[in-house]
C-alpha atoms as a PDB file:
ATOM      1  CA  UNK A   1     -15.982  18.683 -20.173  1.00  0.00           C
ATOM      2  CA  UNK A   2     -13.258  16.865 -17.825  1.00  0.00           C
ATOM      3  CA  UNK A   3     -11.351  13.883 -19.725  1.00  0.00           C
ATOM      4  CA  UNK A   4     -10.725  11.042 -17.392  1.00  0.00           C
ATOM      5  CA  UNK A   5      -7.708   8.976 -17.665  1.00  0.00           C
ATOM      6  CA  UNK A   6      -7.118   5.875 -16.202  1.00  0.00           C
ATOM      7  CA  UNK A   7      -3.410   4.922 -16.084  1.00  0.00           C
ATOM      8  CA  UNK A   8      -1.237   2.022 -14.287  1.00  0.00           C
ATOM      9  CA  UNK A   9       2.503   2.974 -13.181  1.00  0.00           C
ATOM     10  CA  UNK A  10       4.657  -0.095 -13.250  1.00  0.00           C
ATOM     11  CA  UNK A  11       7.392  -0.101 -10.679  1.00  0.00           C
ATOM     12  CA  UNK A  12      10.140  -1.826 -12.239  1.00  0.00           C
ATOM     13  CA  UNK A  13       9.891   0.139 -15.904  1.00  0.00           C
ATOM     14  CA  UNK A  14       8.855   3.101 -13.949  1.00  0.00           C
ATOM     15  CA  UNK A  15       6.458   3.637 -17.232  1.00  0.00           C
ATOM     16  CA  UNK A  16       2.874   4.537 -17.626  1.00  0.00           C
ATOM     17  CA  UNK A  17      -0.022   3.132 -19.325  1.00  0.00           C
ATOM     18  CA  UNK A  18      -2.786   4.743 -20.065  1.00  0.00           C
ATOM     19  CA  UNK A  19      -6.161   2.196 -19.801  1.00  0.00           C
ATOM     20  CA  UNK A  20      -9.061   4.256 -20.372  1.00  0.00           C
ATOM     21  CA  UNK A  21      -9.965   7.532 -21.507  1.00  0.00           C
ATOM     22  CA  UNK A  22     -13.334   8.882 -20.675  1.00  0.00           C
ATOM     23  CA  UNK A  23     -14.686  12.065 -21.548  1.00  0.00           C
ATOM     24  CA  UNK A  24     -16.703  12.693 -18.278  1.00  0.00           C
ATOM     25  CA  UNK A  25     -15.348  12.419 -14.737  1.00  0.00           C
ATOM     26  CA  UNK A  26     -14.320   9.184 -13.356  1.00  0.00           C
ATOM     27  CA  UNK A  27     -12.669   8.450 -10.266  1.00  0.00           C
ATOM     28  CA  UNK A  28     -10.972   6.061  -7.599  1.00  0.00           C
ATOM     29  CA  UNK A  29      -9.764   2.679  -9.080  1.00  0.00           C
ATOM     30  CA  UNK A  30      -9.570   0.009  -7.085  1.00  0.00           C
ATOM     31  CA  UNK A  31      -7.424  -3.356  -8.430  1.00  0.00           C
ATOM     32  CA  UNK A  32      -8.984  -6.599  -7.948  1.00  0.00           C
ATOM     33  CA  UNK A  33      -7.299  -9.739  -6.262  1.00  0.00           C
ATOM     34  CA  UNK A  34      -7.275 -11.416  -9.502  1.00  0.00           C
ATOM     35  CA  UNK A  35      -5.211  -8.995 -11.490  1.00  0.00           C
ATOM     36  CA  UNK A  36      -7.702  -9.263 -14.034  1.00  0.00           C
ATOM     37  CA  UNK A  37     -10.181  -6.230 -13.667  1.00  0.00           C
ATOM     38  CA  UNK A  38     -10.381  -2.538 -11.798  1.00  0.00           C
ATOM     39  CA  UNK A  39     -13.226  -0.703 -10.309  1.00  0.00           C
ATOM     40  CA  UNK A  40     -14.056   2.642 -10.481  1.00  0.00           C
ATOM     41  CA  UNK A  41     -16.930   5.495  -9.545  1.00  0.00           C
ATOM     42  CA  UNK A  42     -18.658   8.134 -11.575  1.00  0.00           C
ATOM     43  CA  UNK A  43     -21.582  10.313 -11.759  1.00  0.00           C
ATOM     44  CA  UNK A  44     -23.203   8.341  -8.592  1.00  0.00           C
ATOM     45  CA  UNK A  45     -22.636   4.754  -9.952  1.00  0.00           C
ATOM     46  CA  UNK A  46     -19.931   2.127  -9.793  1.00  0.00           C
ATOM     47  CA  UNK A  47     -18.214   0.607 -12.157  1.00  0.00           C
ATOM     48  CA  UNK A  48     -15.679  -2.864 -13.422  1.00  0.00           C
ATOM     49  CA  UNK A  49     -13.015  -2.275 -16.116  1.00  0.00           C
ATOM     50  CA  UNK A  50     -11.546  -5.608 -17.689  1.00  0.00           C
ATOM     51  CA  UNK A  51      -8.238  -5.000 -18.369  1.00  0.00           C
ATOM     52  CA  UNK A  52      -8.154  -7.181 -21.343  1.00  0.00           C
ATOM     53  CA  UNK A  53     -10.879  -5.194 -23.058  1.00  0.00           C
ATOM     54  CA  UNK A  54     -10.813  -1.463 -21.077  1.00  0.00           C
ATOM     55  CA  UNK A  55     -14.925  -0.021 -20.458  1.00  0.00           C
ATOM     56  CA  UNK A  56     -17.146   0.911 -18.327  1.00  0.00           C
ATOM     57  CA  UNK A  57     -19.722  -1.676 -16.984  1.00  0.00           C
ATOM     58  CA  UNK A  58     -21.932  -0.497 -14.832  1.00  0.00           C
ATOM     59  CA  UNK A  59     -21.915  -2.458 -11.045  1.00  0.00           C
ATOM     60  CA  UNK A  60     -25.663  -2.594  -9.761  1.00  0.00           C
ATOM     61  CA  UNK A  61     -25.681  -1.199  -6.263  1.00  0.00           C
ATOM     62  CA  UNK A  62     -29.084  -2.737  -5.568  1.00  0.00           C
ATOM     63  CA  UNK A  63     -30.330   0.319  -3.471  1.00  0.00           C
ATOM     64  CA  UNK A  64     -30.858   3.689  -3.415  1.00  0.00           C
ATOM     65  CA  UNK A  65     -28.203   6.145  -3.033  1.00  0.00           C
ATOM     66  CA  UNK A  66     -25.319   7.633  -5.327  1.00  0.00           C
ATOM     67  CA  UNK A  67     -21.753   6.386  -4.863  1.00  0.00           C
ATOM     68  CA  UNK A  68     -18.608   8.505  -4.107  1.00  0.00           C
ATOM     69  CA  UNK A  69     -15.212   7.875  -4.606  1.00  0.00           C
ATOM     70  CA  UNK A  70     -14.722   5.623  -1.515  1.00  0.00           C
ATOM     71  CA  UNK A  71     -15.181   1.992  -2.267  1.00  0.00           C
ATOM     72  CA  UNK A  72     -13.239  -1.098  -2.507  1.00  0.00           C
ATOM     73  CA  UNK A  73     -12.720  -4.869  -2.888  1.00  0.00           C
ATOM     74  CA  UNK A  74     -12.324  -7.255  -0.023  1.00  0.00           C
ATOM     75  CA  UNK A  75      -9.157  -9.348   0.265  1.00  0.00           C
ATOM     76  CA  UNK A  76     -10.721 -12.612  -1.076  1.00  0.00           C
ATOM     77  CA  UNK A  77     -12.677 -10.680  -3.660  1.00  0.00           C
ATOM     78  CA  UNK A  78     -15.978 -11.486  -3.106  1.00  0.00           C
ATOM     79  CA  UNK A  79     -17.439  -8.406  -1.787  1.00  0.00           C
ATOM     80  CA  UNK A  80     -17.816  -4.440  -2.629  1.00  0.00           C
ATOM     81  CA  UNK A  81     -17.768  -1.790  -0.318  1.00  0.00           C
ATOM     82  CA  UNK A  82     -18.891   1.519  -0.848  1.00  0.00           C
ATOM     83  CA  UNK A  83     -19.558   4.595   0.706  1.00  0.00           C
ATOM     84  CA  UNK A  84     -23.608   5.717  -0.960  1.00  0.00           C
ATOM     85  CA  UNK A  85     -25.042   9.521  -0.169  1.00  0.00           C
ATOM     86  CA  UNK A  86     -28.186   8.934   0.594  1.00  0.00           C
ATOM     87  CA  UNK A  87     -30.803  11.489   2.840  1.00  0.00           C
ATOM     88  CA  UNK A  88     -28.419  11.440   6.187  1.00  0.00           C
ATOM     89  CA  UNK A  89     -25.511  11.530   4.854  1.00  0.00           C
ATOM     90  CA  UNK A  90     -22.334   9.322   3.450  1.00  0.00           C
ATOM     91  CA  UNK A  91     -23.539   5.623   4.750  1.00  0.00           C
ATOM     92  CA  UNK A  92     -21.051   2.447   4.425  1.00  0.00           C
ATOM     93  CA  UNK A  93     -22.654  -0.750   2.491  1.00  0.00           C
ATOM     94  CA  UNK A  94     -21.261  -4.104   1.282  1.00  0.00           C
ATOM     95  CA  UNK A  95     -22.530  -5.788  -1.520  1.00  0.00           C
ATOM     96  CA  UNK A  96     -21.323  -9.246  -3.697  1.00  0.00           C
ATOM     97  CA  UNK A  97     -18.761  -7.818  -6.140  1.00  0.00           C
ATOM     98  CA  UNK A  98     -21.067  -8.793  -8.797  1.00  0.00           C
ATOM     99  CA  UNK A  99     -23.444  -5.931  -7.112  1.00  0.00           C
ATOM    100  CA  UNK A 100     -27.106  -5.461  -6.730  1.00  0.00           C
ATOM    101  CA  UNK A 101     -27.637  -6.521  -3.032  1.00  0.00           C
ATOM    102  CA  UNK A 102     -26.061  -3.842  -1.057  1.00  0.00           C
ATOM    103  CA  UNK A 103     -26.674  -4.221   2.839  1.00  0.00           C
ATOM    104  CA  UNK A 104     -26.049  -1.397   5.428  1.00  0.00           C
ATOM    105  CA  UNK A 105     -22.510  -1.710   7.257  1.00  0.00           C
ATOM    106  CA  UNK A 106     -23.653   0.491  10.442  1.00  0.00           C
ATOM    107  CA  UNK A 107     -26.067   3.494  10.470  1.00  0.00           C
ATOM    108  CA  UNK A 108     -24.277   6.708  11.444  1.00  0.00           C
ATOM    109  CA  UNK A 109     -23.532   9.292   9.084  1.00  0.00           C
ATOM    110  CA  UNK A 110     -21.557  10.510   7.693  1.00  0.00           C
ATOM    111  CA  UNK A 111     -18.826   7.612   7.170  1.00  0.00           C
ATOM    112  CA  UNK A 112     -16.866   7.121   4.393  1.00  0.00           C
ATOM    113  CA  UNK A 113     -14.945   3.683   4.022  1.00  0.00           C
ATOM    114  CA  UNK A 114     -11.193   3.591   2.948  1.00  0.00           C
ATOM    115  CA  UNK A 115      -9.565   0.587   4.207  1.00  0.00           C
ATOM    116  CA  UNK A 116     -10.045  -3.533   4.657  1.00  0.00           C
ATOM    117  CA  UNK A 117      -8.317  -5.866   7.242  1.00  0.00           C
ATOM    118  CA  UNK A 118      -5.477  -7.805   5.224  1.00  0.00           C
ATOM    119  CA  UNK A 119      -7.829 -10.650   6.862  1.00  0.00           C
ATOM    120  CA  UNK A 120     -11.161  -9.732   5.861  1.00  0.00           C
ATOM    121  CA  UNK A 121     -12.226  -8.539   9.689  1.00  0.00           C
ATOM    122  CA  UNK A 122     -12.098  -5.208   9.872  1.00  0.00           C
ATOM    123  CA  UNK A 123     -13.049  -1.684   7.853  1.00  0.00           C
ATOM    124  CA  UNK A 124     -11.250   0.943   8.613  1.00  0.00           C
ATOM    125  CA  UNK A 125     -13.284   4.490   7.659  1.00  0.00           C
ATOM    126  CA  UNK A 126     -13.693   8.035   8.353  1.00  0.00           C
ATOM    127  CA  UNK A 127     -16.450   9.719   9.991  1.00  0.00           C
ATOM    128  CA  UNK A 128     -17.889  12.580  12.009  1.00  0.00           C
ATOM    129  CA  UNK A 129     -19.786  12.064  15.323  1.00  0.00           C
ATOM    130  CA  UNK A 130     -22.249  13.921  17.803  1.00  0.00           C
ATOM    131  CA  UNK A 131     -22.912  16.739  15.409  1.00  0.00           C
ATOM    132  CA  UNK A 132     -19.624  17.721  15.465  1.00  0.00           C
ATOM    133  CA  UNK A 133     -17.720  18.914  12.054  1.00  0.00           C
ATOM    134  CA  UNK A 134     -14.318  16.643  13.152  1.00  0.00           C
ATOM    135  CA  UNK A 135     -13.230  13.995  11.033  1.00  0.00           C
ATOM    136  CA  UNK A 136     -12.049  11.028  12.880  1.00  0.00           C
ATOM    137  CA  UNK A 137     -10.744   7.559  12.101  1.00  0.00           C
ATOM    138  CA  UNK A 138     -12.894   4.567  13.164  1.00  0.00           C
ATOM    139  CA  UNK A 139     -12.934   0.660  12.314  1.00  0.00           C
ATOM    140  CA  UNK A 140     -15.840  -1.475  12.500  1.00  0.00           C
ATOM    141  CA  UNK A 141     -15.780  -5.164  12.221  1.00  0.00           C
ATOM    142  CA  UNK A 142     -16.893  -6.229   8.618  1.00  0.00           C
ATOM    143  CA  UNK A 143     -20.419  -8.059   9.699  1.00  0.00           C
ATOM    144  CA  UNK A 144     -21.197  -4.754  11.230  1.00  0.00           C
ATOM    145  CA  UNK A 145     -21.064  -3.965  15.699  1.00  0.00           C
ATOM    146  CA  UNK A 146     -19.576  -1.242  17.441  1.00  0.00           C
ATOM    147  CA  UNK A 147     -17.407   1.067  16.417  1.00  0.00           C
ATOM    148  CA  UNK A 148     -13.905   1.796  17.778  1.00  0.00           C
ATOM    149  CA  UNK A 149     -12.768   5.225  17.535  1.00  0.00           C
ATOM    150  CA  UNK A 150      -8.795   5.369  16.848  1.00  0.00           C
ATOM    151  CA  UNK A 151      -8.515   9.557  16.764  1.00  0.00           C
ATOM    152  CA  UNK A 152     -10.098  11.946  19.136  1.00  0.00           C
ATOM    153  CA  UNK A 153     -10.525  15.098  17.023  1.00  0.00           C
ATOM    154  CA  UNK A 154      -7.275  15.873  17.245  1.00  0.00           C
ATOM    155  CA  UNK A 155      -7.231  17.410  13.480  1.00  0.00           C
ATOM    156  CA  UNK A 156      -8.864  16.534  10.475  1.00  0.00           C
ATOM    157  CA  UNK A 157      -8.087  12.649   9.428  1.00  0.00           C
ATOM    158  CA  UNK A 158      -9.032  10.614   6.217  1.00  0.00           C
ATOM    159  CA  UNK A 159      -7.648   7.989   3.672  1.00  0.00           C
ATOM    160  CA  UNK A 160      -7.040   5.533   6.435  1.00  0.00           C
ATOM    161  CA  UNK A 161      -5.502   2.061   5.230  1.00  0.00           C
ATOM    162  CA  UNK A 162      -4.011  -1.233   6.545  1.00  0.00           C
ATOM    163  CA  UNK A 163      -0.412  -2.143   6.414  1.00  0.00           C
ATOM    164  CA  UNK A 164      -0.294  -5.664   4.452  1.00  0.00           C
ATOM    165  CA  UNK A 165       0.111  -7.272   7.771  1.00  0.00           C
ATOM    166  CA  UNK A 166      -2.633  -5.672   9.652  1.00  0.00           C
ATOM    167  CA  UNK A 167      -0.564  -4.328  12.161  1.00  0.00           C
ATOM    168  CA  UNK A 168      -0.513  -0.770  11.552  1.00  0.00           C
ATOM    169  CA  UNK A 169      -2.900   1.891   9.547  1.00  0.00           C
ATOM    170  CA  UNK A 170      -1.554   4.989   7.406  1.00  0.00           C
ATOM    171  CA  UNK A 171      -3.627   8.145   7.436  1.00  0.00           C
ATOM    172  CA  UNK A 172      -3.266  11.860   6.778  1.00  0.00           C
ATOM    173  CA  UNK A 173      -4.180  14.628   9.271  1.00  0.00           C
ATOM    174  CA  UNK A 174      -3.703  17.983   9.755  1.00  0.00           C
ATOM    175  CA  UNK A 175      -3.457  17.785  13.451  1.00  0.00           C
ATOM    176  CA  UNK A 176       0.120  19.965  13.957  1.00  0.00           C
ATOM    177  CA  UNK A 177      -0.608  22.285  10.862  1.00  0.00           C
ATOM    178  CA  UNK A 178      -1.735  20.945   7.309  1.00  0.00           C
ATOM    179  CA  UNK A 179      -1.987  17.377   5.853  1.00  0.00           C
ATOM    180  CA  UNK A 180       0.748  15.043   6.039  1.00  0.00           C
ATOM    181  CA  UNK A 181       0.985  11.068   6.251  1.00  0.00           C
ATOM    182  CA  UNK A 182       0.653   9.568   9.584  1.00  0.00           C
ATOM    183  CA  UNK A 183       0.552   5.709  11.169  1.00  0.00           C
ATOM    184  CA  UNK A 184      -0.637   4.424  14.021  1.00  0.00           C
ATOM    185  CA  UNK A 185      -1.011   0.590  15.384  1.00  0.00           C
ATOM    186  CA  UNK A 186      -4.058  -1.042  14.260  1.00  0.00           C
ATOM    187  CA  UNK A 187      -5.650  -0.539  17.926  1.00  0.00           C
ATOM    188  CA  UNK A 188      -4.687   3.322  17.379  1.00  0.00           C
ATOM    189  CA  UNK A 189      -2.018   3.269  19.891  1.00  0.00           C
ATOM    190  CA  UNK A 190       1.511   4.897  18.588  1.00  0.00           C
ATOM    191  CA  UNK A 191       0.229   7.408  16.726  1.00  0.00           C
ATOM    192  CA  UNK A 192       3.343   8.905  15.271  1.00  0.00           C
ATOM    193  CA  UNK A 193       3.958  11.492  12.071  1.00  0.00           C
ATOM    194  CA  UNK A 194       6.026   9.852   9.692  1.00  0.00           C
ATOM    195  CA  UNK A 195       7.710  12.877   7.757  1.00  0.00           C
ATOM    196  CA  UNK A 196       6.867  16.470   7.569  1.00  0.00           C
ATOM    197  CA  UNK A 197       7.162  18.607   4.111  1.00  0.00           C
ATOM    198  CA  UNK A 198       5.776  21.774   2.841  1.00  0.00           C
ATOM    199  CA  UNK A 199       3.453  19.479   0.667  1.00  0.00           C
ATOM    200  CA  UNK A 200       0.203  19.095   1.769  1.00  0.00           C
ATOM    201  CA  UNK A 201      -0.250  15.551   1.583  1.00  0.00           C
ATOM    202  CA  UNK A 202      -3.276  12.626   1.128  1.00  0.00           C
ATOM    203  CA  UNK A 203      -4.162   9.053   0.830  1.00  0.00           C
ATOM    204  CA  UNK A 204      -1.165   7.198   1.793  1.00  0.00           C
ATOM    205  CA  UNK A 205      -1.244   3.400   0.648  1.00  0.00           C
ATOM    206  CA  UNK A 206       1.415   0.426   1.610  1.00  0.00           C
ATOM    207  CA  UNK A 207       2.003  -1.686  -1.095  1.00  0.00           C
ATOM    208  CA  UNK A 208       1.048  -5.375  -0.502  1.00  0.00           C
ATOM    209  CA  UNK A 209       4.234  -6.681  -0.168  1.00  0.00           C
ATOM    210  CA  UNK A 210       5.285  -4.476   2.132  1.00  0.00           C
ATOM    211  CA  UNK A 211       8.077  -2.269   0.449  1.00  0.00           C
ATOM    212  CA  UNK A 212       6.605   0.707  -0.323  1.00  0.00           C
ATOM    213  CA  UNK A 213       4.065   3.523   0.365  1.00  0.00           C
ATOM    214  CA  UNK A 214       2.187   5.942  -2.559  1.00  0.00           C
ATOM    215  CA  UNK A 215       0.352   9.341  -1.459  1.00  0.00           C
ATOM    216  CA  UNK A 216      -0.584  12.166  -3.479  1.00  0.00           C
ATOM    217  CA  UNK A 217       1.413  15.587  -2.604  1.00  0.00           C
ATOM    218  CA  UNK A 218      -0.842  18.749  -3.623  1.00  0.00           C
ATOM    219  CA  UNK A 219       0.737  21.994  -3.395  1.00  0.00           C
ATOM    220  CA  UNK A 220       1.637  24.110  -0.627  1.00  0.00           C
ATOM    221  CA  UNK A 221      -1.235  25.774   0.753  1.00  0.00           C
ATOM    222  CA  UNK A 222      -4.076  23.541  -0.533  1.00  0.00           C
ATOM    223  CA  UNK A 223      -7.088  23.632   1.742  1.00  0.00           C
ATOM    224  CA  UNK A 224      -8.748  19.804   1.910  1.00  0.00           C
ATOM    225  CA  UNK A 225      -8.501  18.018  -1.130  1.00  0.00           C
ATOM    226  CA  UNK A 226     -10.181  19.464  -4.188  1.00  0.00           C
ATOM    227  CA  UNK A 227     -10.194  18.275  -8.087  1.00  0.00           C
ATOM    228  CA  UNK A 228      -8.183  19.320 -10.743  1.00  0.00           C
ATOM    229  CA  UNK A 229      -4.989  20.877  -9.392  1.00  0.00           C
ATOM    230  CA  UNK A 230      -1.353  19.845 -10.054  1.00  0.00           C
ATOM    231  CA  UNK A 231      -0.582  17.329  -7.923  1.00  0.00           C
ATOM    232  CA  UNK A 232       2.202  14.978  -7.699  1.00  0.00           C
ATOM    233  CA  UNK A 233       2.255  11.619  -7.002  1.00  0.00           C
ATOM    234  CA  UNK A 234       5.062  10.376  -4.635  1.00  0.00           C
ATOM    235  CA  UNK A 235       6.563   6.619  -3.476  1.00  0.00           C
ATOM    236  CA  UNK A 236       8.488   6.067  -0.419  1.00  0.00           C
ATOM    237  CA  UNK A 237       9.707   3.298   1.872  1.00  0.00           C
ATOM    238  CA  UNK A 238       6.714   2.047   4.828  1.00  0.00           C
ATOM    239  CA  UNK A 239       8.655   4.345   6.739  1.00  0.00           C
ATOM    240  CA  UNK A 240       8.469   7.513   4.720  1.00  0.00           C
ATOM    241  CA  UNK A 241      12.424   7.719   3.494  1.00  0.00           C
ATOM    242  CA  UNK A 242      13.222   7.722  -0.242  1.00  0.00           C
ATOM    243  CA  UNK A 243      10.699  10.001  -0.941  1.00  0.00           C
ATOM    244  CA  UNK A 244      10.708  10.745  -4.488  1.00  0.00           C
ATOM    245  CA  UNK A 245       8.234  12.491  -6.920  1.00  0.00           C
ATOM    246  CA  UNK A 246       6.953   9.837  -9.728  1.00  0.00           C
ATOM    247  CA  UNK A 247       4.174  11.394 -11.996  1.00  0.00           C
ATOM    248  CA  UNK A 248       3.086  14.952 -11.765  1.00  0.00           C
ATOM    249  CA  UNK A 249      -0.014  15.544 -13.567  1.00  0.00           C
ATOM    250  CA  UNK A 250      -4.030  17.156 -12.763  1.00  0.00           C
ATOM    251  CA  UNK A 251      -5.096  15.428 -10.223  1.00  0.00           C
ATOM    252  CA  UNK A 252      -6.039  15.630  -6.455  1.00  0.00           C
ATOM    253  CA  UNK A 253     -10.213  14.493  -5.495  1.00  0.00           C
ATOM    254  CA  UNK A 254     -10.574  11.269  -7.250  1.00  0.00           C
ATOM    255  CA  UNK A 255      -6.643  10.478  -8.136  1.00  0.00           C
ATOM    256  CA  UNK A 256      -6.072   7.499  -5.313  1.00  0.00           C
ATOM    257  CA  UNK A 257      -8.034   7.939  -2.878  1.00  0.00           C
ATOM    258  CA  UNK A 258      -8.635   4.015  -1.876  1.00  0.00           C
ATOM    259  CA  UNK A 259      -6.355   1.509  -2.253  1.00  0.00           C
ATOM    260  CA  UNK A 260      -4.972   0.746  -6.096  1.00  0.00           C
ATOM    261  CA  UNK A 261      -2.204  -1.476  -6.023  1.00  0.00           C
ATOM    262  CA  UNK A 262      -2.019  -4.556  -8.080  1.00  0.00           C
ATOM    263  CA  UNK A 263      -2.192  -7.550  -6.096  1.00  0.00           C
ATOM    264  CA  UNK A 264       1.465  -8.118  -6.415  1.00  0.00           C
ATOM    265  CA  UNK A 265       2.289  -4.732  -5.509  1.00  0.00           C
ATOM    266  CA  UNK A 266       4.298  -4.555  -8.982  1.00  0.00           C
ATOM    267  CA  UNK A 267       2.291  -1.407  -9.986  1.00  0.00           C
ATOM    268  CA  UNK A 268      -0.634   0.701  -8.967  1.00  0.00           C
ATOM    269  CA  UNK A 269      -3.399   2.518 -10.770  1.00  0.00           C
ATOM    270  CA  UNK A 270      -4.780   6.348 -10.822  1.00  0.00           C
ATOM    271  CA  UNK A 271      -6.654   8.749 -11.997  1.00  0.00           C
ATOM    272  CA  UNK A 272      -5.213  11.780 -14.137  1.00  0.00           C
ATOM    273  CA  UNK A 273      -7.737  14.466 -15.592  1.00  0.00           C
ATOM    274  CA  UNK A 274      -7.488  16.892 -18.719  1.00  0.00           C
ATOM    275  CA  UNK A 275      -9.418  19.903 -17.771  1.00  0.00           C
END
């Protein structure tokens, strides 16, 4: 069986902690506003960790369906999203972040939610459309309406997420070759690649103050982004210079792939897996 480990890197120490160890898989953290607590996914379910007192408590989801790794916490808090298989598909719902009252975002599938409007507005997700097998990046406003389409099948997209100011979203696509880190303005205007490696790379995420990015680098040749590979994970300026390698570990599906940073943007938390 898989052992879990939740850790938090601290930028200033550059040192690890580990959190929680769980034998089982567990995936995704998220870090809420008040510094206090973290949410995570596994086998279909969702759940808060208390940092003062690391375990799993289960989050109600308050209708059917089994949660995957994409889910978050709104800016102020007060709300869950996640992304819930159900018959048709991945579906987007928001819920109170105590859980149990989960209400339908919009009703196409397959979507799968990865970022929130620094002011609450917007969700920024993933989704194919029109039977086609094309991943493409879409926002929605939060209340649910129409939904704007920011790529046009130019290559596979996913992991989009806001700059702290709203003005811009990072992504990954495979558009010119394999997976690397892209941004675009928030309307999806600009569209621009911001480095290009050998890496295959995922799930970029700006810290919230601004200074930095984090994305996980698999290896050469990786095809999507599967579990339990060695995988690095690498910081960078907004702008993709600095680049450097920070923790290299088994990883990959699961690792970061929704926003993790602390509030402050002083650290961020992962996923690493003994297999």
């Amino acid at each position: 069986m898989v052992t879990s480990i939740l850790e938090i890197y601290d930028l200033a120490s550059g040192q690890t902690r580990e959190v929680l160890r769980h034998q089982g898989r567990i995936e995704a953290p998220n870090w809420h506003p008040s510094g206090d607590w973290l949410l995570v996914n596994g086998e279909g379910a969702l759940f808060r960790v208390p940092l003062d007192a690391p375990a799993l408590h289960p989050v109600p989801l308050g209708v059917e369906g089994r949660c995957n790794n994409d889910h978050g916490i709104s800016p102020d808090g007060a709300r869950v999203v996640a992304s819930l298989h159900r018959g048709s598909g991945s579906e987007i719902f928001v819920m109170s972040v105590s859980g149990g009252d989960a209400v339908q975002v919009l009703p196409d599938a397959p979507s799968w939610w990865h970022g929130w409007s620094p002011d609450g507005a917007r969700l920024a997700y993933v989704a194919a459309r029109g039977g086609s097998r094309v991943i493409d990046v879409y926002t929605i406003p939060f209340g649910g309406g129409t939904e704007t389409r920011l790529t046009m099948g130019e290559g596979h997209s996913d992991g989009p997420d806001y700059s702290p100011d709203g003005a811009r979203i990072y992504w990954n696509c495979d558009r010119d070759g394999h997976a690397q880190i892209w941004v675009m303005n928030a309307d999806g205007s600009d569209q621009r690649k911001l480095f290009a490696d050998d890496h295959v790379n995922w799930f970029p995420h700006p810290s919230p103050d601004g200074r930095h990015l984090v994305y996980l680098a698999y290896p050469p040749g990786t095809l999507g982004h599967p579990e339990d590979l060695a995988v690095a994970l690498v910081l960078c300026d907004p702008e993709g210079g600095n680049r450097h390698r920070i923790r290299e570990f088994i990883g990959g599906q699961g690792t970061i792939n929704v926003p993790s940073w602390a509030p402050d943007g002083s650290a961020f938390a992962y996923m690493r897996y003994e297999v």
